[in-house]
N, C-alpha and C. Protein backbone atom coordinates (compact mmCIF):
# COMPACT_ATOMS: atom_id res chain seq x y z
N UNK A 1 -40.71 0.29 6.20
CA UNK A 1 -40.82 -0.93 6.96
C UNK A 1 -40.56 -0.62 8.42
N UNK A 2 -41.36 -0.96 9.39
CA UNK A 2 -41.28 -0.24 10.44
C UNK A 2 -40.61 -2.09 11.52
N UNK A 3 -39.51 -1.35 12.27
CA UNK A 3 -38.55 -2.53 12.49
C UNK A 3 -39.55 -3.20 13.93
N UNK A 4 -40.15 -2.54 14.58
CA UNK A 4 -41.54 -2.51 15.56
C UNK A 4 -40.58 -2.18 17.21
N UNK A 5 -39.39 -1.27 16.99
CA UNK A 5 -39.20 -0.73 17.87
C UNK A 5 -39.39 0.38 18.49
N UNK A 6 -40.07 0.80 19.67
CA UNK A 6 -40.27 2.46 19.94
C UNK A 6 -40.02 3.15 20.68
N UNK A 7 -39.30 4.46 20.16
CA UNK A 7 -38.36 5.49 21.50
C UNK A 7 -39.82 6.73 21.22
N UNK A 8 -39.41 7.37 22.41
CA UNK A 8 -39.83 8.21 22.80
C UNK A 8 -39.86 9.50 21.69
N UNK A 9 -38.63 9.71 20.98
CA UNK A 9 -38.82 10.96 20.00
C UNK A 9 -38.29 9.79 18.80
N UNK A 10 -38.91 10.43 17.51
CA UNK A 10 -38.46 10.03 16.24
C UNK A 10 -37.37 10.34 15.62
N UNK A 11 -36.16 9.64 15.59
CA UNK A 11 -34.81 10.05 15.54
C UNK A 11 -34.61 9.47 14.14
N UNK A 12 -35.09 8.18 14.05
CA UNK A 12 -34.96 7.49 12.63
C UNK A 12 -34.01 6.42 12.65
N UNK A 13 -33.33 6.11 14.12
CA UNK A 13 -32.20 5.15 14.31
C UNK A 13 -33.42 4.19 14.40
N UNK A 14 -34.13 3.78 15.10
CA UNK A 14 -34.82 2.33 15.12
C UNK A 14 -35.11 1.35 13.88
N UNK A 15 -34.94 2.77 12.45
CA UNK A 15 -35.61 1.62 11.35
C UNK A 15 -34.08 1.55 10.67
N UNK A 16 -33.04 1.73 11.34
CA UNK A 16 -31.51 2.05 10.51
C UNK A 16 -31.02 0.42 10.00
N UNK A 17 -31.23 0.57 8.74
CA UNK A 17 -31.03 -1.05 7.94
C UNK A 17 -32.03 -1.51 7.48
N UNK A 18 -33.25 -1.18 7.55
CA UNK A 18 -34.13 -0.88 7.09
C UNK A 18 -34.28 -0.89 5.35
N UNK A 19 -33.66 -0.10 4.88
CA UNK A 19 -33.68 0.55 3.93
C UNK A 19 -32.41 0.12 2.61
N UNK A 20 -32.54 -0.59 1.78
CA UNK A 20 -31.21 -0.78 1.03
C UNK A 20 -30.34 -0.24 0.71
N UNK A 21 -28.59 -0.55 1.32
CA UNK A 21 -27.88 0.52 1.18
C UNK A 21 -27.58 1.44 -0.26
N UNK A 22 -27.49 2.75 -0.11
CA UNK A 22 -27.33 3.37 -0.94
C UNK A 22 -25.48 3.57 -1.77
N UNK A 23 -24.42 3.20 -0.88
CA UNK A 23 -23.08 2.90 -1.54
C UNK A 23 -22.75 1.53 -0.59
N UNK A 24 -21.55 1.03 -0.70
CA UNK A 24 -20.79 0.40 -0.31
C UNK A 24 -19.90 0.47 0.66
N UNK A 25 -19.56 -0.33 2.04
CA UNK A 25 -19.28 -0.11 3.11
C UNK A 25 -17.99 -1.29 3.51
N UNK A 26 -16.96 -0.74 3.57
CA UNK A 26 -16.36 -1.83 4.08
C UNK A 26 -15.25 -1.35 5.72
N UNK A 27 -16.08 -2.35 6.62
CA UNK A 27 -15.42 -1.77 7.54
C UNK A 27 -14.78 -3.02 8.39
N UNK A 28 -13.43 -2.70 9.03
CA UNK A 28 -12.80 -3.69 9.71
C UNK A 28 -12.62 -3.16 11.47
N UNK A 29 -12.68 -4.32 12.41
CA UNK A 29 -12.54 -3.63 13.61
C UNK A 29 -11.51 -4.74 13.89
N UNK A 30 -10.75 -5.48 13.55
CA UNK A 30 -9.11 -5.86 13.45
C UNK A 30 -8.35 -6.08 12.37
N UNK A 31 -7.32 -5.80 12.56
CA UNK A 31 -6.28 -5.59 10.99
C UNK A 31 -5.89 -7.38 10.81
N UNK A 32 -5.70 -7.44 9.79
CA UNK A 32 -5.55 -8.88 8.94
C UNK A 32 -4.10 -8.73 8.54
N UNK A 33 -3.48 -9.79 9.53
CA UNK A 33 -2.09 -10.03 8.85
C UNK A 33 -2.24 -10.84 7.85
N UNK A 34 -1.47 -9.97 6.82
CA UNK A 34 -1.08 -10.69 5.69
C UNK A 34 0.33 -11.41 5.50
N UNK A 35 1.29 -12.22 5.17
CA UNK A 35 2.76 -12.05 5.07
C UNK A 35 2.19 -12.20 3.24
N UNK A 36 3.47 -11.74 3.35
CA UNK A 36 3.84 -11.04 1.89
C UNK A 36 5.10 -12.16 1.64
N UNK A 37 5.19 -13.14 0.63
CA UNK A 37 6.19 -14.10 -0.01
C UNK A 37 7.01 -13.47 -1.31
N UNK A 38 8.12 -13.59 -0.89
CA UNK A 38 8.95 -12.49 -1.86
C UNK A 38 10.13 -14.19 -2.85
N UNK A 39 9.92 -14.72 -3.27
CA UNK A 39 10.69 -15.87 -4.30
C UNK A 39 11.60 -15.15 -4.86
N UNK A 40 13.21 -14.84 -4.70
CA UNK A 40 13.89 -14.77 -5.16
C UNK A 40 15.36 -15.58 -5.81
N UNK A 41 15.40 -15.51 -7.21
CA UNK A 41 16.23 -16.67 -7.71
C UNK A 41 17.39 -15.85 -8.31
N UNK A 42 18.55 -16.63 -7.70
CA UNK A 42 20.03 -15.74 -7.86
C UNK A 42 21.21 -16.94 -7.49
N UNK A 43 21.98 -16.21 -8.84
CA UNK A 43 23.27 -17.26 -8.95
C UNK A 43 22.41 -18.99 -9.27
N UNK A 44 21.90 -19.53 -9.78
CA UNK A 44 21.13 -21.01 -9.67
C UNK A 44 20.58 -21.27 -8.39
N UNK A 45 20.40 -20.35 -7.40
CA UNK A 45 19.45 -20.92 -6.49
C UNK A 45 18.47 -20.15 -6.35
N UNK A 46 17.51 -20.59 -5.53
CA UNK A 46 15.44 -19.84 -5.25
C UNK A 46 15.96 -19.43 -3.95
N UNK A 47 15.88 -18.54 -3.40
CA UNK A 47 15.41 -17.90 -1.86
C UNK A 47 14.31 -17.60 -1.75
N UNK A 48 13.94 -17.64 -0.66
CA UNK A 48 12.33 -16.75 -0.15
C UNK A 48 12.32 -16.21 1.18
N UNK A 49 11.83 -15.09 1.26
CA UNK A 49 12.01 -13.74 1.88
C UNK A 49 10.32 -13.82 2.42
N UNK A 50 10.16 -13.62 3.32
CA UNK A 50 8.57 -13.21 3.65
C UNK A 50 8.66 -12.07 4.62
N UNK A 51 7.87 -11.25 4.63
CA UNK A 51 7.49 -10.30 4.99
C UNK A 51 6.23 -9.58 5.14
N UNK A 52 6.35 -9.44 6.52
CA UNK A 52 4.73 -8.93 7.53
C UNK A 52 4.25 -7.85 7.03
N UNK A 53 5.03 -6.91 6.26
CA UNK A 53 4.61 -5.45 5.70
C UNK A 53 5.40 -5.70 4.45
N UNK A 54 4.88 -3.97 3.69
CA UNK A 54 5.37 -3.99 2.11
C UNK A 54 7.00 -3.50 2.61
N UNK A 55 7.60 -3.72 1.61
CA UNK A 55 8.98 -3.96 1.62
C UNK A 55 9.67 -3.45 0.65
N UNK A 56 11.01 -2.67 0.38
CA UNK A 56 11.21 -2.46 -0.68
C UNK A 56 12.41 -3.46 -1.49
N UNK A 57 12.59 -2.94 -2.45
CA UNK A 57 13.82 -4.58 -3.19
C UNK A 57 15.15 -4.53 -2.71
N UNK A 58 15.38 -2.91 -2.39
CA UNK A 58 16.61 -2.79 -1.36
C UNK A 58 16.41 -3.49 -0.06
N UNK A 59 15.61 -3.30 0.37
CA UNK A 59 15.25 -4.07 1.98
C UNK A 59 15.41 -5.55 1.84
N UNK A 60 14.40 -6.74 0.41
CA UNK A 60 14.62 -7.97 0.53
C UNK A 60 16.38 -8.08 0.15
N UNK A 61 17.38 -7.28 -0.56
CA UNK A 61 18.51 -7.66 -0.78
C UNK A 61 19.70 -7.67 0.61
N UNK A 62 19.05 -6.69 0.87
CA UNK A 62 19.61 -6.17 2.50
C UNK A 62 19.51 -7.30 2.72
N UNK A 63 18.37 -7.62 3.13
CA UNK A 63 18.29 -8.93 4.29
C UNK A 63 18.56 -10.65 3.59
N UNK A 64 18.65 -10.38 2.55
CA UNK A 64 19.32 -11.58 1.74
C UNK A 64 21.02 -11.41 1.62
N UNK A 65 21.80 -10.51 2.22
CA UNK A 65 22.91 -10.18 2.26
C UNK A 65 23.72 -9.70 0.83
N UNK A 66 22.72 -9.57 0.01
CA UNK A 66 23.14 -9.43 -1.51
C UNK A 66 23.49 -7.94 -2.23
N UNK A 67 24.54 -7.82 -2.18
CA UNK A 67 24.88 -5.93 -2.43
C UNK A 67 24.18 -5.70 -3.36
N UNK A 68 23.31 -4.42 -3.15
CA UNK A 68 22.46 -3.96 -4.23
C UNK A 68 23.53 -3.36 -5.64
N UNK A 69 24.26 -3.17 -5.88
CA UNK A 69 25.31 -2.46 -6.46
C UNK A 69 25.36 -3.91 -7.42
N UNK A 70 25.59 -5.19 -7.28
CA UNK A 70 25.79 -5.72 -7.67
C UNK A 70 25.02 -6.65 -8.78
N UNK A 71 23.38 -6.39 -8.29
CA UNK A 71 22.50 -7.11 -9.14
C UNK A 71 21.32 -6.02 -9.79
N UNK A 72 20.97 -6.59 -10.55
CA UNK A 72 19.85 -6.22 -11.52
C UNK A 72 18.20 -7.16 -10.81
N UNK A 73 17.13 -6.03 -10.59
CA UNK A 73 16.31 -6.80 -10.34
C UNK A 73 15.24 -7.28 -11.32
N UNK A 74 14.74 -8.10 -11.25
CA UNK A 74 14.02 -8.69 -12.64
C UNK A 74 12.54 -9.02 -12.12
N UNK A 75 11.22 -8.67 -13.03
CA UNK A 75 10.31 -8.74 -13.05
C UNK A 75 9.27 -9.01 -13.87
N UNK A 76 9.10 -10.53 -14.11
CA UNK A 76 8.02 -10.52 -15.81
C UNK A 76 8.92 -10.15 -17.03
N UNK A 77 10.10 -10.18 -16.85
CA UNK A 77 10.93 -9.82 -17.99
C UNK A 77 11.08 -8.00 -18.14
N UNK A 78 10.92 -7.84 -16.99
CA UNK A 78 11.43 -5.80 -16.89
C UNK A 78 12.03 -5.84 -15.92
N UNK A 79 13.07 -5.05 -15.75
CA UNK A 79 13.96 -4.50 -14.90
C UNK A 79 13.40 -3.36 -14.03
N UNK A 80 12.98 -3.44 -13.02
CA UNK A 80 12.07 -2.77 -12.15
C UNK A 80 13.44 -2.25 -10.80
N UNK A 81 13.29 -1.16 -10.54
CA UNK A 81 14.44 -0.27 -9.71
C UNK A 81 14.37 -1.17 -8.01
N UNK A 82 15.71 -0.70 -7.37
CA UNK A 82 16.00 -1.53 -6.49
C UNK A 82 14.59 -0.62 -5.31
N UNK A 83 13.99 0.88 -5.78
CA UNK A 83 13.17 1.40 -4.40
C UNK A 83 11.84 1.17 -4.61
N UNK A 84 11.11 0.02 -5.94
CA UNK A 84 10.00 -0.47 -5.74
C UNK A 84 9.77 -0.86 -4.99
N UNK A 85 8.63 -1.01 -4.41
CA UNK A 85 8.12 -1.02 -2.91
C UNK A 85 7.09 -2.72 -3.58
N UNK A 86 7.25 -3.96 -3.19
CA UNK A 86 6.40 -4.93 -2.78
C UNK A 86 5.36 -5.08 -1.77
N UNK A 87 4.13 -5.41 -2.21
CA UNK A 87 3.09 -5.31 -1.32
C UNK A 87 2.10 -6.69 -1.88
N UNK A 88 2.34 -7.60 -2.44
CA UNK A 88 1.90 -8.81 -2.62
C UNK A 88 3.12 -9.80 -3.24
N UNK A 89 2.49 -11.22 -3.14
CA UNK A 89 3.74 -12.72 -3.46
C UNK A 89 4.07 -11.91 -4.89
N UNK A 90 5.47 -12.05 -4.75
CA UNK A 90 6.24 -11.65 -6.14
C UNK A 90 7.35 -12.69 -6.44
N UNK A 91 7.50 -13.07 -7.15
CA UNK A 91 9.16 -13.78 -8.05
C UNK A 91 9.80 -13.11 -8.51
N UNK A 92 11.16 -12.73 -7.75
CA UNK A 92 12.17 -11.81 -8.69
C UNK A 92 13.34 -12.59 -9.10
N UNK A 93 13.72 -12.06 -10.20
CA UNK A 93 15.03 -13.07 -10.48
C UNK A 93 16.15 -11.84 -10.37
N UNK A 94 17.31 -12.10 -10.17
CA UNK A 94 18.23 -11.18 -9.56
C UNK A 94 19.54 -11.64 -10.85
N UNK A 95 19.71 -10.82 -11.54
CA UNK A 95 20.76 -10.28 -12.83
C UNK A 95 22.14 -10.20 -12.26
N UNK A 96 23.36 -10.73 -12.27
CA UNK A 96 24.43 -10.09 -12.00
C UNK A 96 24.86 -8.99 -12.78
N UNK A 97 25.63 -8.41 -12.22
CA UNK A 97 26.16 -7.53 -13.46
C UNK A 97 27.59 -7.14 -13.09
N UNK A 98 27.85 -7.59 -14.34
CA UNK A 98 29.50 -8.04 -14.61
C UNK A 98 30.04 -5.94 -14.09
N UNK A 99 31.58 -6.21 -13.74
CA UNK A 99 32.19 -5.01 -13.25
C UNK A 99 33.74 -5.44 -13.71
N UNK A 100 34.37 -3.96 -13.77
CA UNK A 100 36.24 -4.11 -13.90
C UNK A 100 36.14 -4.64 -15.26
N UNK A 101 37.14 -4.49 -15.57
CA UNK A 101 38.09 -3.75 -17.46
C UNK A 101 39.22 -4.92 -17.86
């Protein structure tokens, strides 16, 4: 299919699109903030944590002031480690765990 543009030498850029792509192309020329919603429920109350980047469960406890030492993190009914890294909306429920004799 000739696009009816004409250069001087035949390079093959004039008919470029032309032709149906052969793979898949995905290209961005600005980054897409996402925030990331972190629902965490501890002691009878819900918190929520949001965050501009992925995060790890030590980081949302950090910043929820909640000693990691102290809770169990909960996920869908699994106990998932405090250095999982979050990178989409999650609900965690936060376990105490009993200490001392």
């Amino acid at each position: 299919m000739d696009s009816g543009f004409r250069i001087h030498r035949n390079t093959g850029l004039c008919d470029l699109g032309s032709a149906p792509a052969t793979c898949e192309s995905n290209i961005r020329l600005t980054r897409c903030e996402r925030v990331v919603i972190i629902q965490v429920e501890h002691d009878d109350d819900s918190l929520t944590l949001e965050s501009d980047m992925p995060i790890s469960i030590s980081e949302v406890l950090e910043r929820l002031s909640i000693p990691a030492s102290t809770v169990l993190a909960v996920h869908e009914d699994t106990i998932v480690p405090h250095t999982s890294i979050i990178e989409s909306d999650i609900n965690l429920e936060l376990i105490v765990v009993s200490s001392g004799g």
